[in-house]
PDB file of N, CA and C in Angstrom:
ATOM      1  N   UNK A   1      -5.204  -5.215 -14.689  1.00  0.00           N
ATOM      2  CA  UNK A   1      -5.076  -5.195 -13.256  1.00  0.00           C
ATOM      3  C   UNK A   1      -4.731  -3.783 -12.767  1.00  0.00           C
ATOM      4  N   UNK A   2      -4.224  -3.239 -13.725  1.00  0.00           N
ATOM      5  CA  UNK A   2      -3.291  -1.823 -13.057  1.00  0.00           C
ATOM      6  C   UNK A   2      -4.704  -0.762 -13.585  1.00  0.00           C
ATOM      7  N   UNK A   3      -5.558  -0.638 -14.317  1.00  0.00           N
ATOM      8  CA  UNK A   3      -6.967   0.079 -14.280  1.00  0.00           C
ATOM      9  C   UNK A   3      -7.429  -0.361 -12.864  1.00  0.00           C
ATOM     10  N   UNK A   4      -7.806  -1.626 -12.510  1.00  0.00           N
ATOM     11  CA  UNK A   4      -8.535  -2.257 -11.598  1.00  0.00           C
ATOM     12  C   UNK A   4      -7.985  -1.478 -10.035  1.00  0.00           C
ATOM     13  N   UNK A   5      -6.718  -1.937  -9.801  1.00  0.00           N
ATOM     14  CA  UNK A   5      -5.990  -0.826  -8.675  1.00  0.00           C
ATOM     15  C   UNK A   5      -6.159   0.607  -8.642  1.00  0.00           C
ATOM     16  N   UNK A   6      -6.004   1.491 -10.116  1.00  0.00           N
ATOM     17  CA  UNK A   6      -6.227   2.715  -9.803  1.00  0.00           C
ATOM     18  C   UNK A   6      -7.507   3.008  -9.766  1.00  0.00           C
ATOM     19  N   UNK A   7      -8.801   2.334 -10.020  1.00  0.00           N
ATOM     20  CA  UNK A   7     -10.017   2.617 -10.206  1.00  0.00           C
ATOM     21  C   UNK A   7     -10.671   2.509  -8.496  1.00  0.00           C
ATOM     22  N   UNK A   8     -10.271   1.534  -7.772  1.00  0.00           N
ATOM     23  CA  UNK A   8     -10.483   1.411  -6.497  1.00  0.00           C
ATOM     24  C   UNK A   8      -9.353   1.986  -5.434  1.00  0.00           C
ATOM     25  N   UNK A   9      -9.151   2.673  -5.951  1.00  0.00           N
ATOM     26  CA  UNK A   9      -8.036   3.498  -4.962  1.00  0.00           C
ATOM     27  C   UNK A   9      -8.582   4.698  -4.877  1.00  0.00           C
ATOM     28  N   UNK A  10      -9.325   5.334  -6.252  1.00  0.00           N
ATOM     29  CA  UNK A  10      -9.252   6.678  -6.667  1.00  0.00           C
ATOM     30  C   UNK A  10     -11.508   6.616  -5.825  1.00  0.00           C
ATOM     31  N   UNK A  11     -11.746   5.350  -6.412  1.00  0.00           N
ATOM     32  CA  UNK A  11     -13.361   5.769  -6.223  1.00  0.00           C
ATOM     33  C   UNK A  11     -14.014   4.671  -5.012  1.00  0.00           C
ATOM     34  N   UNK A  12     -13.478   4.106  -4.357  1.00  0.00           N
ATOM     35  CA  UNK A  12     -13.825   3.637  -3.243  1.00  0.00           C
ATOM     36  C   UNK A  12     -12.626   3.601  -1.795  1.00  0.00           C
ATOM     37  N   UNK A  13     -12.971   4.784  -1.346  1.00  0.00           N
ATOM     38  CA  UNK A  13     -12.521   5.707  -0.254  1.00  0.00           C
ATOM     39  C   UNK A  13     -12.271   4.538   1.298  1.00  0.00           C
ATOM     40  N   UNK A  14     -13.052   3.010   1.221  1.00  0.00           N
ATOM     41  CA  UNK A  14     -12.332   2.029   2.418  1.00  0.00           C
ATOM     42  C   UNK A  14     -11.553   1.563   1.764  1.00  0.00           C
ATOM     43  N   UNK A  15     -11.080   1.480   0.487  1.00  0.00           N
ATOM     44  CA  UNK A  15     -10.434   0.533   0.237  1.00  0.00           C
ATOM     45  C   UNK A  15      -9.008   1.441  -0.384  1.00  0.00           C
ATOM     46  N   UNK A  16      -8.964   2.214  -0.113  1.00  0.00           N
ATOM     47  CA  UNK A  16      -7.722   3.550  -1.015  1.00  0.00           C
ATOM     48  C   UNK A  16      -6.497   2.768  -0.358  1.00  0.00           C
ATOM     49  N   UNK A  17      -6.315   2.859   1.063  1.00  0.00           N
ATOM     50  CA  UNK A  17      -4.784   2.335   1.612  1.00  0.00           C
ATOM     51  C   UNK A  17      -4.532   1.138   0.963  1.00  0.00           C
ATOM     52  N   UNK A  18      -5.038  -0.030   1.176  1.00  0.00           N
ATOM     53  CA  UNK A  18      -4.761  -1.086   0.667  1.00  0.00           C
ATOM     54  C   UNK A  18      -3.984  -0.794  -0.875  1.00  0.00           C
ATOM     55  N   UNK A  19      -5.644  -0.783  -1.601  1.00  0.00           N
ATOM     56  CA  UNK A  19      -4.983  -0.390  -3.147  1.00  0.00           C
ATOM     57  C   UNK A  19      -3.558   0.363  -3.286  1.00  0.00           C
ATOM     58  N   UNK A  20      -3.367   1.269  -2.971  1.00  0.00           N
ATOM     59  CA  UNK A  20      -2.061   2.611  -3.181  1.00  0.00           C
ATOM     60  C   UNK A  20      -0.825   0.856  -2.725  1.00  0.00           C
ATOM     61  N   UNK A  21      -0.604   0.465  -1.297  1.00  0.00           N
ATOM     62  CA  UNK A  21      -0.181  -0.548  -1.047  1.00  0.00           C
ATOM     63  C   UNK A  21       0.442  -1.526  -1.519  1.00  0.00           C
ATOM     64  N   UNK A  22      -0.803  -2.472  -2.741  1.00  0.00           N
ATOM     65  CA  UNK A  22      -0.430  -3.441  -3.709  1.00  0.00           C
ATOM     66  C   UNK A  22      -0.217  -2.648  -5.048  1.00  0.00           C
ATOM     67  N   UNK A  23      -0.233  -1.202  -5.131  1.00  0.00           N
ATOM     68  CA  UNK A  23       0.050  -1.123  -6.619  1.00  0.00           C
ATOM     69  C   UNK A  23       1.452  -0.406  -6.087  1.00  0.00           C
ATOM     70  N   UNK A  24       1.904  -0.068  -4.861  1.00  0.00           N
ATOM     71  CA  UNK A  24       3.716  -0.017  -4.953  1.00  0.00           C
ATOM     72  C   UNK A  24       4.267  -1.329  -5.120  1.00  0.00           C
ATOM     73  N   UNK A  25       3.491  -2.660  -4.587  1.00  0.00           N
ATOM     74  CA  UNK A  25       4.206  -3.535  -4.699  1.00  0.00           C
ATOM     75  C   UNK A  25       4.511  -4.114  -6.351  1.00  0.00           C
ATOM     76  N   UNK A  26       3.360  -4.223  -6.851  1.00  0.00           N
ATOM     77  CA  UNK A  26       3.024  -4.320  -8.379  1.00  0.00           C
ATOM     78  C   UNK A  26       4.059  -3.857  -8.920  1.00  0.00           C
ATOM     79  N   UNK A  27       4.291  -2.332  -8.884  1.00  0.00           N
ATOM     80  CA  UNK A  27       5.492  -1.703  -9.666  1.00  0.00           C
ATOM     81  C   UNK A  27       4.783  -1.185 -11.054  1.00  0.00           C
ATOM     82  N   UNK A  28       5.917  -1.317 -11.950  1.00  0.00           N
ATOM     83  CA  UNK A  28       5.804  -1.180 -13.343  1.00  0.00           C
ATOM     84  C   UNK A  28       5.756  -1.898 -14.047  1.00  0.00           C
ATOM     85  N   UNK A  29       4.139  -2.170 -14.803  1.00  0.00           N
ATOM     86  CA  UNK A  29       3.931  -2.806 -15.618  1.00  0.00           C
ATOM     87  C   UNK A  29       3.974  -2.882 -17.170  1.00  0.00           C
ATOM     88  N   UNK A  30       4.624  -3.854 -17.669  1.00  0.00           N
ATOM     89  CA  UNK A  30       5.169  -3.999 -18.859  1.00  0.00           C
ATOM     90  C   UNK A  30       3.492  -4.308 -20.538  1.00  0.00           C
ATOM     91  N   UNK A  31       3.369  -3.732 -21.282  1.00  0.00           N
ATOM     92  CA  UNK A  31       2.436  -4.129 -22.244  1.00  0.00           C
ATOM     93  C   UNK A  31       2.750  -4.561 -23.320  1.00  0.00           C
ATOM     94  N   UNK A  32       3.194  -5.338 -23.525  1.00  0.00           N
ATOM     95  CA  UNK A  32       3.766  -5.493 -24.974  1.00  0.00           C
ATOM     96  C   UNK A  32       2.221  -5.871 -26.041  1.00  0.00           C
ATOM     97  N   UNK A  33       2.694  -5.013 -27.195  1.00  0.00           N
ATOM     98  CA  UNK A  33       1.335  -5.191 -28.194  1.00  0.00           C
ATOM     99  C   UNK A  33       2.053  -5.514 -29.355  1.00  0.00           C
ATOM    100  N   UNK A  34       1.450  -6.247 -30.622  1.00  0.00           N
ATOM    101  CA  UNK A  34       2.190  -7.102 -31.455  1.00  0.00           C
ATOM    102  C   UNK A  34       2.793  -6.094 -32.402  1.00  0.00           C
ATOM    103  N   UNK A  35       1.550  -4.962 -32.844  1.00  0.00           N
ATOM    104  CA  UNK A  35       2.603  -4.283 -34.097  1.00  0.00           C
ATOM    105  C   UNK A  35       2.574  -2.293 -33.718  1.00  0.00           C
ATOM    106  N   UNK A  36       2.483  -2.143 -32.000  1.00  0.00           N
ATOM    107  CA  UNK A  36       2.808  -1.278 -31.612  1.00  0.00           C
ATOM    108  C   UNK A  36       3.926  -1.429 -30.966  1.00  0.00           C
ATOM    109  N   UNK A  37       4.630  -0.006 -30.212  1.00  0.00           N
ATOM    110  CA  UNK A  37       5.226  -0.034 -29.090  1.00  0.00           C
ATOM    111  C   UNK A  37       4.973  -0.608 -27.871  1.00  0.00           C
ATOM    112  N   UNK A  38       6.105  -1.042 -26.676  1.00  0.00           N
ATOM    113  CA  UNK A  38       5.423  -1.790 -25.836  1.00  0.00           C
ATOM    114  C   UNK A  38       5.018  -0.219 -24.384  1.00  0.00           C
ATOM    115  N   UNK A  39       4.256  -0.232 -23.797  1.00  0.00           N
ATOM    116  CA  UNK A  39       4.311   0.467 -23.354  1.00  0.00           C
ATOM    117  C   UNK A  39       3.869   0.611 -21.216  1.00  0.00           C
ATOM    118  N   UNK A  40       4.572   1.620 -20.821  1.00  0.00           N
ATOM    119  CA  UNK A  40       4.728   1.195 -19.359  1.00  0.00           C
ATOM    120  C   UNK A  40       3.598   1.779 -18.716  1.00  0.00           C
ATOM    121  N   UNK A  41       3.016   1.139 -17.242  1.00  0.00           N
ATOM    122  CA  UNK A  41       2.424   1.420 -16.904  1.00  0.00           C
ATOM    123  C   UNK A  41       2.558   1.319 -15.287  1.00  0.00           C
ATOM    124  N   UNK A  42       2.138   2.099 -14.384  1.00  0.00           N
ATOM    125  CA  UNK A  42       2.620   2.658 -12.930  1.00  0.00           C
ATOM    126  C   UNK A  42       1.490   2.929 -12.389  1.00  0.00           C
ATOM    127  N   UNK A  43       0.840   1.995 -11.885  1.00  0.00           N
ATOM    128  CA  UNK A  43      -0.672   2.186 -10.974  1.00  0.00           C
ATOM    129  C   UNK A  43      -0.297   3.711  -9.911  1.00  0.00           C
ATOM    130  N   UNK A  44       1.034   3.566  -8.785  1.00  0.00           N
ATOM    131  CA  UNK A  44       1.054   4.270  -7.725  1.00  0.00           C
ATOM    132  C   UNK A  44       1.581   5.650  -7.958  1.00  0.00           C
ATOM    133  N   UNK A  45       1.710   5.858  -9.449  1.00  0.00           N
ATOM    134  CA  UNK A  45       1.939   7.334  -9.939  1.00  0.00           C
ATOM    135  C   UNK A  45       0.537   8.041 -10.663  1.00  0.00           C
ATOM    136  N   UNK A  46      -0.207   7.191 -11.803  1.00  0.00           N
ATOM    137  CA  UNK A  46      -1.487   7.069 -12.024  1.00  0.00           C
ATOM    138  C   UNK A  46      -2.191   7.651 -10.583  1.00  0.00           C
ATOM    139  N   UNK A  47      -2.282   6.776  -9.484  1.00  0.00           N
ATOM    140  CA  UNK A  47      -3.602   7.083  -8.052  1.00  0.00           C
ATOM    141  C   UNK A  47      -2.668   9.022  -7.306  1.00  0.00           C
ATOM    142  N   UNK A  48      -1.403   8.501  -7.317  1.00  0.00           N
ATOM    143  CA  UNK A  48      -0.992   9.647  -6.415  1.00  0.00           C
ATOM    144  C   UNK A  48      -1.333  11.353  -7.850  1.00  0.00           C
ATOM    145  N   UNK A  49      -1.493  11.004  -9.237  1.00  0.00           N
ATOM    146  CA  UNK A  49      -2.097  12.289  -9.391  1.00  0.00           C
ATOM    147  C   UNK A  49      -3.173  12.216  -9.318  1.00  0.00           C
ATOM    148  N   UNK A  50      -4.035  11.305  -9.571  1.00  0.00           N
ATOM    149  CA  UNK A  50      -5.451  11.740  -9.173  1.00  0.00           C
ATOM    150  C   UNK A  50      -5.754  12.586  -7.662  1.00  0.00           C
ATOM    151  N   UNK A  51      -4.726  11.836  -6.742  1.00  0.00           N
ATOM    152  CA  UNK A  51      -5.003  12.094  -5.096  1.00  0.00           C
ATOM    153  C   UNK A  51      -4.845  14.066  -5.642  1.00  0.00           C
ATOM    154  N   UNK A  52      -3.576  14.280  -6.221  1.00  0.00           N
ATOM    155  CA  UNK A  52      -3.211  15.663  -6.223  1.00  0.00           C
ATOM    156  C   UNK A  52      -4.357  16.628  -6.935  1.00  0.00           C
ATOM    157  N   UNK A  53      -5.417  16.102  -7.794  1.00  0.00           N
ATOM    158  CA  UNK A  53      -6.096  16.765  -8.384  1.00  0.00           C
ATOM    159  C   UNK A  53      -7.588  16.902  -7.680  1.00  0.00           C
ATOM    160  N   UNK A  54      -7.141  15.922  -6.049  1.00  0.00           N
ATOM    161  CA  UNK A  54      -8.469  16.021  -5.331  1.00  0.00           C
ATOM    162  C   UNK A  54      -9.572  15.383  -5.911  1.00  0.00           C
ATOM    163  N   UNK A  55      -9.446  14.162  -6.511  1.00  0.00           N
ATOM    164  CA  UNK A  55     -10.705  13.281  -6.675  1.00  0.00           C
ATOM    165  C   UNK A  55     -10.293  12.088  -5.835  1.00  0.00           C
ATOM    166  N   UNK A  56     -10.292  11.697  -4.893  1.00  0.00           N
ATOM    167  CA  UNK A  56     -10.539  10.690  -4.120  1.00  0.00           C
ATOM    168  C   UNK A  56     -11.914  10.712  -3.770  1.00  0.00           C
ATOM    169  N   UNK A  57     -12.618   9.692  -4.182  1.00  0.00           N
ATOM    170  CA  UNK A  57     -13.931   9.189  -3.361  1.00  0.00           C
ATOM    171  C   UNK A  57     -14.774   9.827  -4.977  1.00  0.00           C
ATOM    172  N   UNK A  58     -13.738  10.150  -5.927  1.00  0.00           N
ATOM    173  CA  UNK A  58     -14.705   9.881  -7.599  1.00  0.00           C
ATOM    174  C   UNK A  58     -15.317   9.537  -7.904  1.00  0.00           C
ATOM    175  N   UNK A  59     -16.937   8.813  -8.662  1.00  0.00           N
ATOM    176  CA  UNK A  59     -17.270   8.187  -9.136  1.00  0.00           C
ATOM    177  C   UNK A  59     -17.842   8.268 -10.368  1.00  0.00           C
ATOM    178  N   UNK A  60     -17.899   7.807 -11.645  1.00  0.00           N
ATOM    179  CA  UNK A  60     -18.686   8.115 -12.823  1.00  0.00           C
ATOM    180  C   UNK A  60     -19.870   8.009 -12.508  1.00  0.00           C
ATOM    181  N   UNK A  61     -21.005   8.822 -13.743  1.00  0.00           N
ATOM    182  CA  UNK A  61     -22.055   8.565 -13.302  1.00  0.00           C
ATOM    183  C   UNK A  61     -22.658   7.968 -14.236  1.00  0.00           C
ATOM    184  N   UNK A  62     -21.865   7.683 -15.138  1.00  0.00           N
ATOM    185  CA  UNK A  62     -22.231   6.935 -16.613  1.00  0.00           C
ATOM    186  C   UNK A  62     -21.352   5.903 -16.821  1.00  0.00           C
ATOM    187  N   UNK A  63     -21.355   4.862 -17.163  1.00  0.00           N
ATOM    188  CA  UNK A  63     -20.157   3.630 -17.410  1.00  0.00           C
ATOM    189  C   UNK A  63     -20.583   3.349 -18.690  1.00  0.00           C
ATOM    190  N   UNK A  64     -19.265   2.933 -19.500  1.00  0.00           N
ATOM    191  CA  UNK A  64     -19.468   2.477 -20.992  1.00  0.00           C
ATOM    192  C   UNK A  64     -19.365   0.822 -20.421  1.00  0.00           C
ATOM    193  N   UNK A  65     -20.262   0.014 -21.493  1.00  0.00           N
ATOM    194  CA  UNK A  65     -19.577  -1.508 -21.549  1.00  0.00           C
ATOM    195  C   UNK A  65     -19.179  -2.278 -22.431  1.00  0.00           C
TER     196      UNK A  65
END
């Protein structure tokens, strides 16, 4: 979910406010993996550096699937 928020925040430019929005509400998300560390994750720190590195309205031009 927290890819999904920063991916439409960062590369579809109507929908940026919203997104930024529900990923302060979201917060910090927890990963726990079975025989790694668990590790944290922060959609509205993730989008606000992209914003700082000036890619808003990003898009790949290649997608893996």
């Amino acid at each position: 979910m927290n890819n999904f928020l920063n991916t439409v925040a960062i590369s579809y430019v109507p929908l940026h406010e919203k997104a930024v929005e529900i990923a302060k509400e979201v917060g910090i998300v927890e990963v726990k993996r079975d025989n790694k560390k668990n590790s944290l994750l922060n959609a509205s720190e993730s989008i606000q550096k992209e914003l700082d590195r000036g890619r808003l309205g990003f898009k790949r031009k290649y997608v893996r699937c």
